[in-house]
Protein backbone atom coordinates (compact mmCIF):
# COMPACT_ATOMS: atom_id res chain seq x y z
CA UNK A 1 -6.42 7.77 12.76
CA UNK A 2 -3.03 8.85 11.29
CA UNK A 3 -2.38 8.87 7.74
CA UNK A 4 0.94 8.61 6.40
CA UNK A 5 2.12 9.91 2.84
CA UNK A 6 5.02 9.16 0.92
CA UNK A 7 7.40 11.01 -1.75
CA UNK A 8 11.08 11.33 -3.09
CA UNK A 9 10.90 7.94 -4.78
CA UNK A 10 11.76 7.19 -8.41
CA UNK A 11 13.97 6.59 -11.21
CA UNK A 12 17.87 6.10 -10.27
CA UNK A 13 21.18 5.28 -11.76
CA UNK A 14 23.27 2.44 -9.92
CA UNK A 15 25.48 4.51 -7.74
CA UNK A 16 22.97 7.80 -7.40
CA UNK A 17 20.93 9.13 -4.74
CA UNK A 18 17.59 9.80 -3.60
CA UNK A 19 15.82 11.10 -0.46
CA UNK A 20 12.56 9.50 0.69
CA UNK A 21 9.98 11.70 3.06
CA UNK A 22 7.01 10.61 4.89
CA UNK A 23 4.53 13.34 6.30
CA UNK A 24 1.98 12.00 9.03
CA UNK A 25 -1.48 13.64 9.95
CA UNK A 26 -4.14 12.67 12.58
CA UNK A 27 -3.89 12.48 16.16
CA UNK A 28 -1.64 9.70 18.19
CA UNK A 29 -1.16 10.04 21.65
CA UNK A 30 2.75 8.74 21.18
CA UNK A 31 4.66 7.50 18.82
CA UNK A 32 7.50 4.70 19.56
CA UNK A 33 9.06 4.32 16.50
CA UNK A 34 8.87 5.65 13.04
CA UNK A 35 10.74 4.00 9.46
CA UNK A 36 10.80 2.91 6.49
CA UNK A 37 10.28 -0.28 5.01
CA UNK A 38 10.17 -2.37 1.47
CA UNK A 39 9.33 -4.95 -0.69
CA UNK A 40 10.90 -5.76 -3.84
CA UNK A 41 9.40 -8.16 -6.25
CA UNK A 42 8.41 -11.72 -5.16
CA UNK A 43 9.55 -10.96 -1.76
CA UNK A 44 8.77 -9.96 2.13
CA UNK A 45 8.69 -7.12 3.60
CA UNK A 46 11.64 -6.06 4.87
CA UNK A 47 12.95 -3.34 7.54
CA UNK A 48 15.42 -0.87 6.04
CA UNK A 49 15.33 1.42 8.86
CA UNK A 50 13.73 3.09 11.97
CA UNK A 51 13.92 5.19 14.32
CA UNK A 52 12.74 5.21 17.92
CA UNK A 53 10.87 8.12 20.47
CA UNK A 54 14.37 8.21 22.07
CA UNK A 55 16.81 8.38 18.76
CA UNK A 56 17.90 4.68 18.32
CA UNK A 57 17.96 4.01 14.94
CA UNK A 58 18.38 0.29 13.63
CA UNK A 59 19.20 -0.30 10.08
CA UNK A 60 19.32 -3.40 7.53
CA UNK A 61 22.79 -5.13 7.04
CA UNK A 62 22.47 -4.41 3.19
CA UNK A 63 22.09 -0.76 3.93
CA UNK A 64 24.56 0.33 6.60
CA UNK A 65 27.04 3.00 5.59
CA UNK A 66 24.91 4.06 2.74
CA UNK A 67 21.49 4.83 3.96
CA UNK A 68 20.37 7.20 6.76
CA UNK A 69 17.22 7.71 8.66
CA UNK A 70 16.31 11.01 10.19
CA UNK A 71 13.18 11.24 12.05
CA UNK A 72 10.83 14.09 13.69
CA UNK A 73 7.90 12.35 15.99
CA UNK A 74 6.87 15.67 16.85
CA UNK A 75 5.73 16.27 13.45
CA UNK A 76 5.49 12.66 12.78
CA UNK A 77 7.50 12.96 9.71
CA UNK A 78 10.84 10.65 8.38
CA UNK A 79 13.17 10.94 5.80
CA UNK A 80 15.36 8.05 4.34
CA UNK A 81 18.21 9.81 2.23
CA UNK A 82 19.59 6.76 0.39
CA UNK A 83 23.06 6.85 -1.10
CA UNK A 84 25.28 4.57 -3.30
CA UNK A 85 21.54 2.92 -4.64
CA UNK A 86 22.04 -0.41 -6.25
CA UNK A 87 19.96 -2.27 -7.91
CA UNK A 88 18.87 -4.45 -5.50
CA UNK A 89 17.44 -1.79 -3.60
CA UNK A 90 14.64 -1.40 -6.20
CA UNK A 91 11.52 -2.13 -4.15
CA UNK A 92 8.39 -0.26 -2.81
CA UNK A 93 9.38 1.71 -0.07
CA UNK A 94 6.65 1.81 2.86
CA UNK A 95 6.85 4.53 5.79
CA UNK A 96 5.94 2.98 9.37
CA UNK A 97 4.65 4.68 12.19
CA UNK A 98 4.14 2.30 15.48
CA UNK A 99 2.16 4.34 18.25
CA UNK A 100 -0.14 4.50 21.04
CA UNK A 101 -3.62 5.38 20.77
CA UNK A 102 -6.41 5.07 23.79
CA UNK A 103 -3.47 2.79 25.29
CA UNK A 104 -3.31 0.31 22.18
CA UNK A 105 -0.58 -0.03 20.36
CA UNK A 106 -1.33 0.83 16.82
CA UNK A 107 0.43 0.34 13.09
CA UNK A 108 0.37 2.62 10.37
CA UNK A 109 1.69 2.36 7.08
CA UNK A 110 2.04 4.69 3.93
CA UNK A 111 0.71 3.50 0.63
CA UNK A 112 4.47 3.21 -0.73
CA UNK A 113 6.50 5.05 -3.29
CA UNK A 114 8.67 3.13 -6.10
CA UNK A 115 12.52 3.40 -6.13
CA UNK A 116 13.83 1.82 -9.16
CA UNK A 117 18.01 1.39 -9.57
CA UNK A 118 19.01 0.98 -13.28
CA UNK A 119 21.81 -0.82 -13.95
């Protein structure tokens, strides 16, 4: 079973930064993809960004050019560095890991961290 923790996430100024890491533990026989996700207030979850076993990354329209996903599936660890924050991009921030295990596909999720963007 992996287990996926969160930090970096906070209290930001329209226009600052901050840098989102997820750390991984527990055994997965391969990992496909690995990113980050959110959910602001009354609404879905969303993808912000991932990253696959072979480097693709995808990102959310409403975060290109200002947010960047970095991944190591080796370590099964990802880091979101998030630039330019507005407030819209307050939300709870989830880390993803989609893997194989005993030749299912399996989800994981973080518990989330907070971002908050002050106007």
């Amino acid at each position: 079973q992996v287990q996926l923790v969160e930090s970096g996430g906070g209290l930001v100024q329209s226009g600052g930064s901050l840098r989102l890491s997820c750390a991984g533990s527990g055994f997965i026989a391969s990992i496909n993809e690995m990113g980050w996700y959110r959910q602001g207030a009354e609404k879905q979850r969303e993808l912000v960004a991932s990253v696959t076993r072979g480097g693709s990354v995808e990102y959310a329209d409403s975060v290109k050019g200002r947010f960047i996903i970095s991944g190591d599936h080796r370590k099964k660890s990802v880091v979101l560095q998030m630039n330019a924050l507005k407030p819209e991009d307050t939300a709870v921030y989830y880390c993803n890991l989609v893997g194989v295990n005993r030749r299912r596909t399996r989800n994981f999720w973080g518990q989330g961290t907070q971002v908050t963007v002050s106007s």
